[in-house]
Each structure stands twice: as C-alpha cells, then as structure tokens.
PDB file of N, CA and C in Angstrom:
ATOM      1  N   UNK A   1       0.849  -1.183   0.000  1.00  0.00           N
ATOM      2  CA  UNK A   1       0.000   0.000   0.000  1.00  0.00           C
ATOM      3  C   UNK A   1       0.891   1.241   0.000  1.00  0.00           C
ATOM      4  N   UNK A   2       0.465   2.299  -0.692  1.00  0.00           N
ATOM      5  CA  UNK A   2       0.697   3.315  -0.580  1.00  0.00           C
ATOM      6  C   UNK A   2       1.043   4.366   0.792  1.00  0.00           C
ATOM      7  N   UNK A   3       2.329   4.959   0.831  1.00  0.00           N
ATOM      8  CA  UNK A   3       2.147   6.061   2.545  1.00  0.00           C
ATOM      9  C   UNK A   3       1.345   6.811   2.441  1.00  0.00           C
ATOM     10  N   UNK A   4       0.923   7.295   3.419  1.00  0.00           N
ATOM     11  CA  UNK A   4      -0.196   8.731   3.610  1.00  0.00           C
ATOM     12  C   UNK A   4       1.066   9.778   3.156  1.00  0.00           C
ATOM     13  N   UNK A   5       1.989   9.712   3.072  1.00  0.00           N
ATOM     14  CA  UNK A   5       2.877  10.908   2.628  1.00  0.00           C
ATOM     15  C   UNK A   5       2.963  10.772   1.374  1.00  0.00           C
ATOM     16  N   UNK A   6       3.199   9.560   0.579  1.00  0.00           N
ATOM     17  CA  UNK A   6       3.150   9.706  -0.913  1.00  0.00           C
ATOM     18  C   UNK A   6       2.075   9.870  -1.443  1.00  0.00           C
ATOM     19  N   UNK A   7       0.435   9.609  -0.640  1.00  0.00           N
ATOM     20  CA  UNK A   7      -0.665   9.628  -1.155  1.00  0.00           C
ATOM     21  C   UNK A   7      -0.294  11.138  -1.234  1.00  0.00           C
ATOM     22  N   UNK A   8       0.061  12.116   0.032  1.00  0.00           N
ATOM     23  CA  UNK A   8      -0.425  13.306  -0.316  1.00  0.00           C
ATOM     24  C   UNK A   8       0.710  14.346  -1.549  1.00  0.00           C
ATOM     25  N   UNK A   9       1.621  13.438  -1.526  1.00  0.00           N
ATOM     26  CA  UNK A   9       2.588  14.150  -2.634  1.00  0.00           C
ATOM     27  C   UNK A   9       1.838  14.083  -3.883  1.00  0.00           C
ATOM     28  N   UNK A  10       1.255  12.726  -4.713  1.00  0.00           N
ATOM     29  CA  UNK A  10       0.600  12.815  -5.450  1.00  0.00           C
ATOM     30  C   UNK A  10      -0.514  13.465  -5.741  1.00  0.00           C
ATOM     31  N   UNK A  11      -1.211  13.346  -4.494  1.00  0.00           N
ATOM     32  CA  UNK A  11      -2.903  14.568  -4.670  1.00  0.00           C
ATOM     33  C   UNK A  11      -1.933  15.855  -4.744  1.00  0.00           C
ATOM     34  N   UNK A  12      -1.124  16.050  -4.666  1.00  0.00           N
ATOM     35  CA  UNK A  12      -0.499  17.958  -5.049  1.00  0.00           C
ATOM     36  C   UNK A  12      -0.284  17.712  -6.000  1.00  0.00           C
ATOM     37  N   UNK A  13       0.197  16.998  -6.462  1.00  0.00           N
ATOM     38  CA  UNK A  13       0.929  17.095  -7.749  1.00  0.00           C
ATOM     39  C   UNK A  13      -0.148  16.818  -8.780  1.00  0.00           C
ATOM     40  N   UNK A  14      -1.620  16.343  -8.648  1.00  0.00           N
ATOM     41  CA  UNK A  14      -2.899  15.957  -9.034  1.00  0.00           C
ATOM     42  C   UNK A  14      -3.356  17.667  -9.191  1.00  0.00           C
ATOM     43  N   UNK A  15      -3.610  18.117  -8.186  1.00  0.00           N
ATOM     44  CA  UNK A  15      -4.292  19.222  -7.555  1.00  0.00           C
ATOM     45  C   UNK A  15      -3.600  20.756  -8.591  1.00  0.00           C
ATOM     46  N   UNK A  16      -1.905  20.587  -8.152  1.00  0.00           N
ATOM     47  CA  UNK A  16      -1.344  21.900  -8.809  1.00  0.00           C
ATOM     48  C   UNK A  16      -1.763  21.292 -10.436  1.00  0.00           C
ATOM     49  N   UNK A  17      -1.201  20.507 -10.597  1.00  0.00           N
ATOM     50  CA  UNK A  17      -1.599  20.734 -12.441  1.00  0.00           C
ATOM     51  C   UNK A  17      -3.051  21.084 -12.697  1.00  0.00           C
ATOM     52  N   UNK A  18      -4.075  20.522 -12.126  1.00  0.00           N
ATOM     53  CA  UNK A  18      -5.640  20.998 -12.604  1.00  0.00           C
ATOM     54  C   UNK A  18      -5.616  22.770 -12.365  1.00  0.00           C
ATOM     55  N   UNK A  19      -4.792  22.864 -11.203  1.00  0.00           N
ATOM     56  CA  UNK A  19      -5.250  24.588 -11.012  1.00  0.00           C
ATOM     57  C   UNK A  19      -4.013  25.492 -12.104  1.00  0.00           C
ATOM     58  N   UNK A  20      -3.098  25.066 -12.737  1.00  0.00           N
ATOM     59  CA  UNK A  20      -2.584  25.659 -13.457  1.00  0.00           C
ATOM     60  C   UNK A  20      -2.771  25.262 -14.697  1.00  0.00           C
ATOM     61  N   UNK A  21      -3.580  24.492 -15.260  1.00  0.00           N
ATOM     62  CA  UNK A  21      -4.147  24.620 -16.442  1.00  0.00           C
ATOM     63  C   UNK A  21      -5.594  24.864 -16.235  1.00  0.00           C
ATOM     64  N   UNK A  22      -5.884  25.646 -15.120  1.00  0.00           N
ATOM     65  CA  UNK A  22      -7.355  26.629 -15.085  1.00  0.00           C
ATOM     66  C   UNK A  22      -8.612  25.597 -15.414  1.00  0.00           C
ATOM     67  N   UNK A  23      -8.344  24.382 -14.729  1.00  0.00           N
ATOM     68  CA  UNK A  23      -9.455  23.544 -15.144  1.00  0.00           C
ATOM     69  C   UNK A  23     -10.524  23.208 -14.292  1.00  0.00           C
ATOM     70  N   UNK A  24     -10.555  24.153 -13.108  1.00  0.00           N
ATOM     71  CA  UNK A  24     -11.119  24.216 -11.851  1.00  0.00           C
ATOM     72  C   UNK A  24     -10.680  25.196 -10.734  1.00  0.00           C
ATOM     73  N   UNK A  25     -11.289  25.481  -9.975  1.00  0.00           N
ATOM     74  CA  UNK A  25     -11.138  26.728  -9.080  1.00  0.00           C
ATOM     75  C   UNK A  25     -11.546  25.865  -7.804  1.00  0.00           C
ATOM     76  N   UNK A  26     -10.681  25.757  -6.781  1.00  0.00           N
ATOM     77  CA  UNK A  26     -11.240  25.191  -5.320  1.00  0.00           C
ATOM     78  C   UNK A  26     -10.960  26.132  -4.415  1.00  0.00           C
ATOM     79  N   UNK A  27     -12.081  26.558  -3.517  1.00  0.00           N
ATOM     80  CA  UNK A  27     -12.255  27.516  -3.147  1.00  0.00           C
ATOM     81  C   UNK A  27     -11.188  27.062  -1.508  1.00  0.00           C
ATOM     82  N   UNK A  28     -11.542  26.014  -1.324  1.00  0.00           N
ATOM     83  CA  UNK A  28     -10.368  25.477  -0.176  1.00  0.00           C
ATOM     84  C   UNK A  28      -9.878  24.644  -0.196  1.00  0.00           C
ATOM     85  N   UNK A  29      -8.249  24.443  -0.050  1.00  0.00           N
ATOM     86  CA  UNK A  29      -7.600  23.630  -1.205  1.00  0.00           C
ATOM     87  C   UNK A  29      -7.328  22.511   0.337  1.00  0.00           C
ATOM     88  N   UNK A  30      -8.034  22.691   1.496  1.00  0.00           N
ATOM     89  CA  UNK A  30      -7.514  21.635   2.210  1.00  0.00           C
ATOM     90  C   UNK A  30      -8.978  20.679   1.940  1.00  0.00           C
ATOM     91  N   UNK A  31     -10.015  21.149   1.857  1.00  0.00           N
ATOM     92  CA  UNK A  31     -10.888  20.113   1.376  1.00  0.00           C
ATOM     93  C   UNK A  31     -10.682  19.165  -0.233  1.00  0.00           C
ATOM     94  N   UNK A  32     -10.573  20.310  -0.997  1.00  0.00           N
ATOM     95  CA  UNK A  32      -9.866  19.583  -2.367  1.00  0.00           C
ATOM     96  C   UNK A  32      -9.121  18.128  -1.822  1.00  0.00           C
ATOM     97  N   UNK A  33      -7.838  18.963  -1.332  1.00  0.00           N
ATOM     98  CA  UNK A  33      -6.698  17.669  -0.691  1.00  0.00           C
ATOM     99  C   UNK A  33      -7.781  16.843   0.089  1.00  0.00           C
ATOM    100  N   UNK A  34      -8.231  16.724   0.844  1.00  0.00           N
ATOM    101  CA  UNK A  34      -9.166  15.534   1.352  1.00  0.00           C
ATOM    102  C   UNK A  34      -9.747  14.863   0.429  1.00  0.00           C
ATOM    103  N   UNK A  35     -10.504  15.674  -0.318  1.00  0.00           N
ATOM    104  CA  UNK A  35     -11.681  14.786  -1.655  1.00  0.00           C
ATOM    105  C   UNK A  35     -10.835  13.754  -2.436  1.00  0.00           C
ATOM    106  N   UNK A  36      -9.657  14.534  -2.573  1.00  0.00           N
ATOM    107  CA  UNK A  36      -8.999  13.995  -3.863  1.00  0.00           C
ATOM    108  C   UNK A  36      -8.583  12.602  -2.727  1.00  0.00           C
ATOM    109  N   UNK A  37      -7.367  12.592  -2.146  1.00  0.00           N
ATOM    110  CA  UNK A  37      -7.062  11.667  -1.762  1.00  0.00           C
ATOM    111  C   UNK A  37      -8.210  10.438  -1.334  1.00  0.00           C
ATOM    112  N   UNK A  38      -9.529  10.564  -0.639  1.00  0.00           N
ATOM    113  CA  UNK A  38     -10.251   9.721  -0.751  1.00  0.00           C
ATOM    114  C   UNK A  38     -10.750   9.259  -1.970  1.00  0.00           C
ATOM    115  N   UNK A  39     -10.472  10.220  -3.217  1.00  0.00           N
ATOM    116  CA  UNK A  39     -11.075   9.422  -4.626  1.00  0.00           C
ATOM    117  C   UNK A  39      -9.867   8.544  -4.701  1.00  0.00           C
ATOM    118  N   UNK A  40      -8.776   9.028  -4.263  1.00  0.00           N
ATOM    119  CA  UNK A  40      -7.358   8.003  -5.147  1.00  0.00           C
ATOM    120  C   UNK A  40      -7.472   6.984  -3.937  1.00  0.00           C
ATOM    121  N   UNK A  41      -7.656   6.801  -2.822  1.00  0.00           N
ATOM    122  CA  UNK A  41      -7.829   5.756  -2.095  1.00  0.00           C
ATOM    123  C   UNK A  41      -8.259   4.348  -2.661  1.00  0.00           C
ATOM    124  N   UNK A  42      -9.901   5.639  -3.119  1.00  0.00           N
ATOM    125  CA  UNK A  42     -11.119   4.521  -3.483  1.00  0.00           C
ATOM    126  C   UNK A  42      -9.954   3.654  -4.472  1.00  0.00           C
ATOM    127  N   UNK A  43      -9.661   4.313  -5.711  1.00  0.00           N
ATOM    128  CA  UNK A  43      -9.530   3.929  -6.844  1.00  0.00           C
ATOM    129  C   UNK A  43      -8.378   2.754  -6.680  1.00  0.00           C
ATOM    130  N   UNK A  44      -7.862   3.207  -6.026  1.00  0.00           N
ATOM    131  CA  UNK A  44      -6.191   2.088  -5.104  1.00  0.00           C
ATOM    132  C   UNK A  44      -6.835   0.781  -4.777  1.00  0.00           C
ATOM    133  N   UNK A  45      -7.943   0.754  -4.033  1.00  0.00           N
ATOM    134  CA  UNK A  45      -8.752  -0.238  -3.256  1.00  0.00           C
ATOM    135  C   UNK A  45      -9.059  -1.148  -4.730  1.00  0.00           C
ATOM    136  N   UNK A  46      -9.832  -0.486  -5.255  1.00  0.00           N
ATOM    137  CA  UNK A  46     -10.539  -0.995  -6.668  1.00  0.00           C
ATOM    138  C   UNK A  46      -9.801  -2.045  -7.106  1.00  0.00           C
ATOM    139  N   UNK A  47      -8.346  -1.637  -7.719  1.00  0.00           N
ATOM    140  CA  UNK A  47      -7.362  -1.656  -8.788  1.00  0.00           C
ATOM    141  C   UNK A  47      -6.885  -3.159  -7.201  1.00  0.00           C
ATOM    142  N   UNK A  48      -6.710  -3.095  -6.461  1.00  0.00           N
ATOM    143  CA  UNK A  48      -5.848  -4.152  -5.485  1.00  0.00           C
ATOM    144  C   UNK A  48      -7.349  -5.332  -5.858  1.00  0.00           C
ATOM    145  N   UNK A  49      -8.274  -4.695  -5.363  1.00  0.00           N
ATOM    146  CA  UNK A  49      -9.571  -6.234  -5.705  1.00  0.00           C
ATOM    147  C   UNK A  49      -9.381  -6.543  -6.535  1.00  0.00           C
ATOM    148  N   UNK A  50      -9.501  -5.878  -7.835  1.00  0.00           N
ATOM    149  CA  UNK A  50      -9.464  -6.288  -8.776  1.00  0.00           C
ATOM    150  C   UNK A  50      -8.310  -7.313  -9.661  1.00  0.00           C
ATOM    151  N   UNK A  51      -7.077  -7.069  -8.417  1.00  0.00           N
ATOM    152  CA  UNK A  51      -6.051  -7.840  -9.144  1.00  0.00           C
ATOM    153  C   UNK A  51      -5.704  -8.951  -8.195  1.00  0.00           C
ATOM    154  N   UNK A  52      -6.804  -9.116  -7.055  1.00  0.00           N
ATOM    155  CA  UNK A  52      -6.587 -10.238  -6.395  1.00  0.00           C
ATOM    156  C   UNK A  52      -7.432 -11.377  -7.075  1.00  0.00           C
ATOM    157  N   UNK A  53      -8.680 -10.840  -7.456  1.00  0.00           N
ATOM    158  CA  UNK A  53      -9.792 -11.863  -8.462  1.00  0.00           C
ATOM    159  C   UNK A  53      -8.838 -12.434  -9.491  1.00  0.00           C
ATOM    160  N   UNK A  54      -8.012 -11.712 -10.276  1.00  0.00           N
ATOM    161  CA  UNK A  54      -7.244 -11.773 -11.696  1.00  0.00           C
ATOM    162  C   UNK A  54      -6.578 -12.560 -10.889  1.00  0.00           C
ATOM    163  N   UNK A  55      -5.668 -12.704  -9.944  1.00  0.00           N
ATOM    164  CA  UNK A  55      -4.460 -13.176  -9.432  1.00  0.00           C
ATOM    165  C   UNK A  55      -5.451 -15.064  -9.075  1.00  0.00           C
ATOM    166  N   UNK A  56      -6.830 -14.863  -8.419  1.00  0.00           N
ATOM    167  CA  UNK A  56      -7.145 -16.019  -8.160  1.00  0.00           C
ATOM    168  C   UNK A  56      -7.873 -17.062  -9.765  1.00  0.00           C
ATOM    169  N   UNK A  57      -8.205 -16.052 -10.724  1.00  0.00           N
ATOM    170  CA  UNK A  57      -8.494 -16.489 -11.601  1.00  0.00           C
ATOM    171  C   UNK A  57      -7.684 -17.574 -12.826  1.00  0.00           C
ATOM    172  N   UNK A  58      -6.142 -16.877 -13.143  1.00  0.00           N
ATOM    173  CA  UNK A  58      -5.522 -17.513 -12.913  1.00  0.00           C
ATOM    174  C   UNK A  58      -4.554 -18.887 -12.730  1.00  0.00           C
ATOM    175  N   UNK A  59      -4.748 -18.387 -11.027  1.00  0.00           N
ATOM    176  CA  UNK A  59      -4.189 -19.839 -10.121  1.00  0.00           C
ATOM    177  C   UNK A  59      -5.064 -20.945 -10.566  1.00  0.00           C
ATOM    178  N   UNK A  60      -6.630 -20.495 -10.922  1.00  0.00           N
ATOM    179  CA  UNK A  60      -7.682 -21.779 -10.848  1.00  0.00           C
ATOM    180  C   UNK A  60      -7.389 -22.506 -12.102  1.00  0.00           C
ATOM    181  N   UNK A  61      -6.429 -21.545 -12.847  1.00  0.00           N
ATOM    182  CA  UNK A  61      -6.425 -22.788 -14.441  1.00  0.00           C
ATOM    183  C   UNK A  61      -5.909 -23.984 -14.022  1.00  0.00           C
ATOM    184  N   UNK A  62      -5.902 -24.607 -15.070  1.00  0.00           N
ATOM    185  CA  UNK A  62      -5.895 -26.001 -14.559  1.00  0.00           C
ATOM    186  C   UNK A  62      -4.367 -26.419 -14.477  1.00  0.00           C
ATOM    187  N   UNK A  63      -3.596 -25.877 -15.624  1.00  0.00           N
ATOM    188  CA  UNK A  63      -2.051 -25.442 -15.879  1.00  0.00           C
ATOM    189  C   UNK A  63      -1.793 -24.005 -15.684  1.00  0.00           C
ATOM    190  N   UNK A  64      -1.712 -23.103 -14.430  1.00  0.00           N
ATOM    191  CA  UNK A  64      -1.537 -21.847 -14.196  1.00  0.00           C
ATOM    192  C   UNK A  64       0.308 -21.657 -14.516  1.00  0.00           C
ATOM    193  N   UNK A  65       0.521 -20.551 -15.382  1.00  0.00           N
ATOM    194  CA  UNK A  65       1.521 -19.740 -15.725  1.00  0.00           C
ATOM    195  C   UNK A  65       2.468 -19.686 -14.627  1.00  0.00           C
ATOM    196  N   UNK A  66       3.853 -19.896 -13.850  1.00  0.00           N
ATOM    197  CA  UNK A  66       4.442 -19.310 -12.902  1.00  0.00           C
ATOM    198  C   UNK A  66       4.210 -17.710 -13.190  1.00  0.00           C
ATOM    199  N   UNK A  67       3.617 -17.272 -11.845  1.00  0.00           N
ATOM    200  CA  UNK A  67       3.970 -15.426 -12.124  1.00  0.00           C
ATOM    201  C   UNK A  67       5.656 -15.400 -11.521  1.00  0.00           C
ATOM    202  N   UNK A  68       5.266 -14.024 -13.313  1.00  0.00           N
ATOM    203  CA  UNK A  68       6.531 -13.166 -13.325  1.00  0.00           C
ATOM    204  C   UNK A  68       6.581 -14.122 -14.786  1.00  0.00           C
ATOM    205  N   UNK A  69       6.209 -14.857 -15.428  1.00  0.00           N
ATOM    206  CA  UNK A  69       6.580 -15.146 -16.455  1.00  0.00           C
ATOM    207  C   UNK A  69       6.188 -14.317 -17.845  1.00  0.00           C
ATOM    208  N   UNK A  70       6.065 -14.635 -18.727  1.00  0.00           N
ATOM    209  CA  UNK A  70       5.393 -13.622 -20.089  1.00  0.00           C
ATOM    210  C   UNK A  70       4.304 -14.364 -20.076  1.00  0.00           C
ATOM    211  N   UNK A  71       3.788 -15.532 -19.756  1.00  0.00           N
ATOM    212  CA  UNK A  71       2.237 -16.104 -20.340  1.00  0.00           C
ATOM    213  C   UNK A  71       1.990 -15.443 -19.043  1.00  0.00           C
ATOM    214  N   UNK A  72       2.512 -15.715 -17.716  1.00  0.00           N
ATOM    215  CA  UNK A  72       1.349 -15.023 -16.399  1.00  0.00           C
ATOM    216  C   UNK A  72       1.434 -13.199 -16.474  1.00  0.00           C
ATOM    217  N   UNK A  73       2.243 -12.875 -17.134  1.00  0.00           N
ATOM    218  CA  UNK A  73       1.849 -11.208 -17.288  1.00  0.00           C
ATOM    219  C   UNK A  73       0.899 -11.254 -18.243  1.00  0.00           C
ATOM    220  N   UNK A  74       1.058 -11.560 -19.568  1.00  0.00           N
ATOM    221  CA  UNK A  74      -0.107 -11.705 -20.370  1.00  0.00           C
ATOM    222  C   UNK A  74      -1.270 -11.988 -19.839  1.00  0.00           C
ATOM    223  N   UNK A  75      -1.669 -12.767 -18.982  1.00  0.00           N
ATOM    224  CA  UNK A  75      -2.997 -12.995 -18.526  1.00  0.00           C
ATOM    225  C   UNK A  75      -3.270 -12.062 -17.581  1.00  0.00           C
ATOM    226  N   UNK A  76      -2.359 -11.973 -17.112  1.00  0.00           N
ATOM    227  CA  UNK A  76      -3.142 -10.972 -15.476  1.00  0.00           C
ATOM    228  C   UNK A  76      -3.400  -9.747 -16.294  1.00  0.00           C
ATOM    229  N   UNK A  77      -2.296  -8.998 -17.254  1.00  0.00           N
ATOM    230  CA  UNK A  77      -2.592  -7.491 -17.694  1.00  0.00           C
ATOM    231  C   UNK A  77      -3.973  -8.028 -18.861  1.00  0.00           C
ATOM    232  N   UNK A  78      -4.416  -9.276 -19.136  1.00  0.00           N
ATOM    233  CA  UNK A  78      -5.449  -9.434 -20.196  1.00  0.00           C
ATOM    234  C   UNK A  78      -6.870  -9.121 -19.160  1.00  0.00           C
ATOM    235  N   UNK A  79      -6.599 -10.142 -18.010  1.00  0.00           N
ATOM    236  CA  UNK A  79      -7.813 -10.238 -17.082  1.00  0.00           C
ATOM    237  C   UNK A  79      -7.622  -9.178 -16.255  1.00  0.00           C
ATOM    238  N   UNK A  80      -6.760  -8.120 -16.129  1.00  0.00           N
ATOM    239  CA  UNK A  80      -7.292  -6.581 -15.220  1.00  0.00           C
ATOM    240  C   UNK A  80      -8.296  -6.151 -16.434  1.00  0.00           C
ATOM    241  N   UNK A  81      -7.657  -5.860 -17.314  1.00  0.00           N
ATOM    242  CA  UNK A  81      -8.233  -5.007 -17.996  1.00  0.00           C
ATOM    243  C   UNK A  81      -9.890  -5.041 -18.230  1.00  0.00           C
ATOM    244  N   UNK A  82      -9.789  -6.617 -18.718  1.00  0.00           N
ATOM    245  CA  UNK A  82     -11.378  -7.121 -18.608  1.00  0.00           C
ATOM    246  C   UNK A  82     -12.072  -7.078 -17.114  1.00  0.00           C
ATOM    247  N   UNK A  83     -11.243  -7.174 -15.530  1.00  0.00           N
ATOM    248  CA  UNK A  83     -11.783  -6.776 -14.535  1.00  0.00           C
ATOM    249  C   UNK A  83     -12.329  -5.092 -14.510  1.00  0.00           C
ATOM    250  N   UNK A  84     -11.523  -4.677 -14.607  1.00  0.00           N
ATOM    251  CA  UNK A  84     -11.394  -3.526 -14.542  1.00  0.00           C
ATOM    252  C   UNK A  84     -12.673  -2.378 -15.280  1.00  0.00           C
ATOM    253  N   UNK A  85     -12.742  -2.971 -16.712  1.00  0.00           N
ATOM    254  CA  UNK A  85     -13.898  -3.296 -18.133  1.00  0.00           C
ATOM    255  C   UNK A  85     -15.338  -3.112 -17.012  1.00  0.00           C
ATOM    256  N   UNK A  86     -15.428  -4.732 -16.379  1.00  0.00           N
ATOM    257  CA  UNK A  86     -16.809  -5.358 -16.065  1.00  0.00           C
ATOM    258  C   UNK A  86     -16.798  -3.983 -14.719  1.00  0.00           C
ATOM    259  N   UNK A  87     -16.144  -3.483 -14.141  1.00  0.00           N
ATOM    260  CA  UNK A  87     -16.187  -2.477 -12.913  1.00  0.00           C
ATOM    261  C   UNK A  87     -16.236  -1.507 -13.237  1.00  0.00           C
ATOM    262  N   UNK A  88     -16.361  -1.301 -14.122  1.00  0.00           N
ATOM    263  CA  UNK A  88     -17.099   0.459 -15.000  1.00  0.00           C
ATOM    264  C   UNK A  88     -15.837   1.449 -14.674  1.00  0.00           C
ATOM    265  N   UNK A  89     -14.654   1.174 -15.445  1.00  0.00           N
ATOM    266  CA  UNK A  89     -12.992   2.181 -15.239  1.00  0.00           C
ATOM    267  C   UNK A  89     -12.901   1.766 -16.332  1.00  0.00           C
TER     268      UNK A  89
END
C-alpha cells in the first residue's frame, strides 16, 4: 500500500496541475486535498480487488503460468483489464 505521505505528494501534484491549467477553481484547497485523496484511495482499493480476483483467476487454471513469467503477465494485464472493463474504469 501506498504512505499517507506519498498519497499526499501525489494529490499535489494531481491538484497543482488541474489549477494551473485553469481547469477548476477550489475555493479550499484543504478540502480539495481531502476529496482527492479519498477518490485516489477509493480507486487504489478498486485496482488491489481487482487484481486479487485476476491473481485467483488464474491460479484456478488447470495449468496456471508461474507469475513473473510472459504467459502469467499476459494474462493478469489481459484479465485486469477485462476486470477492470466489467467495474465500469
């Protein structure tokens, strides 16, 4: 998982680019920083389920890939995507 210190380096670095390409105005940038980081939370959470299903999906073949190989990257980056697809991202 992610630190609460790198979460919040990224929500700035999220935050300053939207306000310097004028693509939003937040009237208080410590709520912004809250919102945002609970959207990137959510989205963190998502993206980990989603690659534990892929990760068990998988294992269940009948001949599963060693991961870290090229057939088990191929499948897992085939089956996020289609997880990911069926979870509306």
């Amino acid at each position: 998982m992610i630190s609460e210190e790198k979460m919040t380096h990224i929500v700035h670095l999220i935050l300053d680019g939207i306000w310097k390409q004028d693509l939003v105005d937040y009237p208080n940038e410590e709520e912004a920083l809250r919102e945002a980081k609970k959207i990137c939370l959510g989205y963190i959470q998502q993206i980990n389920a989603a690659s534990e299903t892929v990760r068990k999906k998988i294992l269940s073949q009948k001949n599963p890939p060693r991961e870290g190989t090229p057939q088990w990257d191929n499948l897992y980056q085939k089956y996020l995507e289609e997880e990911v697809q069926k979870k509306g991202g």
